[in-house]
Protein backbone atom coordinates (compact mmCIF):
# COMPACT_ATOMS: atom_id res chain seq x y z
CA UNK A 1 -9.87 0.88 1.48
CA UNK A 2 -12.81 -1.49 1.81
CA UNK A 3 -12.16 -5.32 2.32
CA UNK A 4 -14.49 -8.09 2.85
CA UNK A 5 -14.43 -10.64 5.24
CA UNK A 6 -16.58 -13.47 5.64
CA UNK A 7 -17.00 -15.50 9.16
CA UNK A 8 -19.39 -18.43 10.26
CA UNK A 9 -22.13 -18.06 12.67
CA UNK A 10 -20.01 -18.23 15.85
CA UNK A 11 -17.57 -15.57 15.11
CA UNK A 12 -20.48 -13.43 13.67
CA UNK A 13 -22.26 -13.71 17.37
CA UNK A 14 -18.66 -12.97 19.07
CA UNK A 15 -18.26 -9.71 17.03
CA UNK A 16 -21.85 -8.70 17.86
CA UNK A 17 -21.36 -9.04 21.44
CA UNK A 18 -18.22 -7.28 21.55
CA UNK A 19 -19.11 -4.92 19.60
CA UNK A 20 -22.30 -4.00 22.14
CA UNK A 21 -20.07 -4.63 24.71
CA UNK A 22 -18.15 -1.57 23.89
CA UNK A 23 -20.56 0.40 22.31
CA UNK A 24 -18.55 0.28 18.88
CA UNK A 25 -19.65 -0.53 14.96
CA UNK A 26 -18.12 -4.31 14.11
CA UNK A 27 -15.54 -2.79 11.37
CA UNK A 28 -13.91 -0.67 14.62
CA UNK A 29 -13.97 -3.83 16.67
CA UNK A 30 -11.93 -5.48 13.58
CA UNK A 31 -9.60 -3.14 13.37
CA UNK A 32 -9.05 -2.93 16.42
CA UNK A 33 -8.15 -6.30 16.47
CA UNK A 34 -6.34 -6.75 13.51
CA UNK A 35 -4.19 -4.02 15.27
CA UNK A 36 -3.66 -6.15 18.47
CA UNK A 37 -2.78 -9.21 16.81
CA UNK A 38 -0.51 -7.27 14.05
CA UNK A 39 1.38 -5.68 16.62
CA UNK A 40 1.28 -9.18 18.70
CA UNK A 41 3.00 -11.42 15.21
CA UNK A 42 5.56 -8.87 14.56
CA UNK A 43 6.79 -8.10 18.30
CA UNK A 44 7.86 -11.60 18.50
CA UNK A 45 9.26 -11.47 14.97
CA UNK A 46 11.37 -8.82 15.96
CA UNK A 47 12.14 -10.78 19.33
CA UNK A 48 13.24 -13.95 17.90
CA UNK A 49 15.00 -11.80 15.05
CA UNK A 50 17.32 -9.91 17.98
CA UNK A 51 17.16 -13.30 20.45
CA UNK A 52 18.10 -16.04 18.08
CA UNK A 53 17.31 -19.52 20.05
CA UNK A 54 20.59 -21.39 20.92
CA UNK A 55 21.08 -24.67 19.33
């Protein structure tokens, strides 16, 4: 599935040098972190879903 996304100069430089950095295409550096932040959002989801806060 192909999806478009649209970022300013700044982020455009920081996804360039990343993705020299690592030797990688900018879509792979995306999904890579799309990935990382995914997995980030729904761990503490799932924490504060099992660890309700105590009022």
């Amino acid at each position: 599935m192909a999806t478009t996304v649209r970022l300013d100069d700044a982020h455009e430089r920081k996804l360039e040098k990343v993705a020299q950095l690592l030797h990688q295409k900018k879509s792979d550096v995306l999904r890579d972190a799309l990935d990382y932040y995914a997995d980030y959002v729904l761990n503490i989801k799932k924490h504060r879903i099992l660890m309700p806060s105590r009022r």
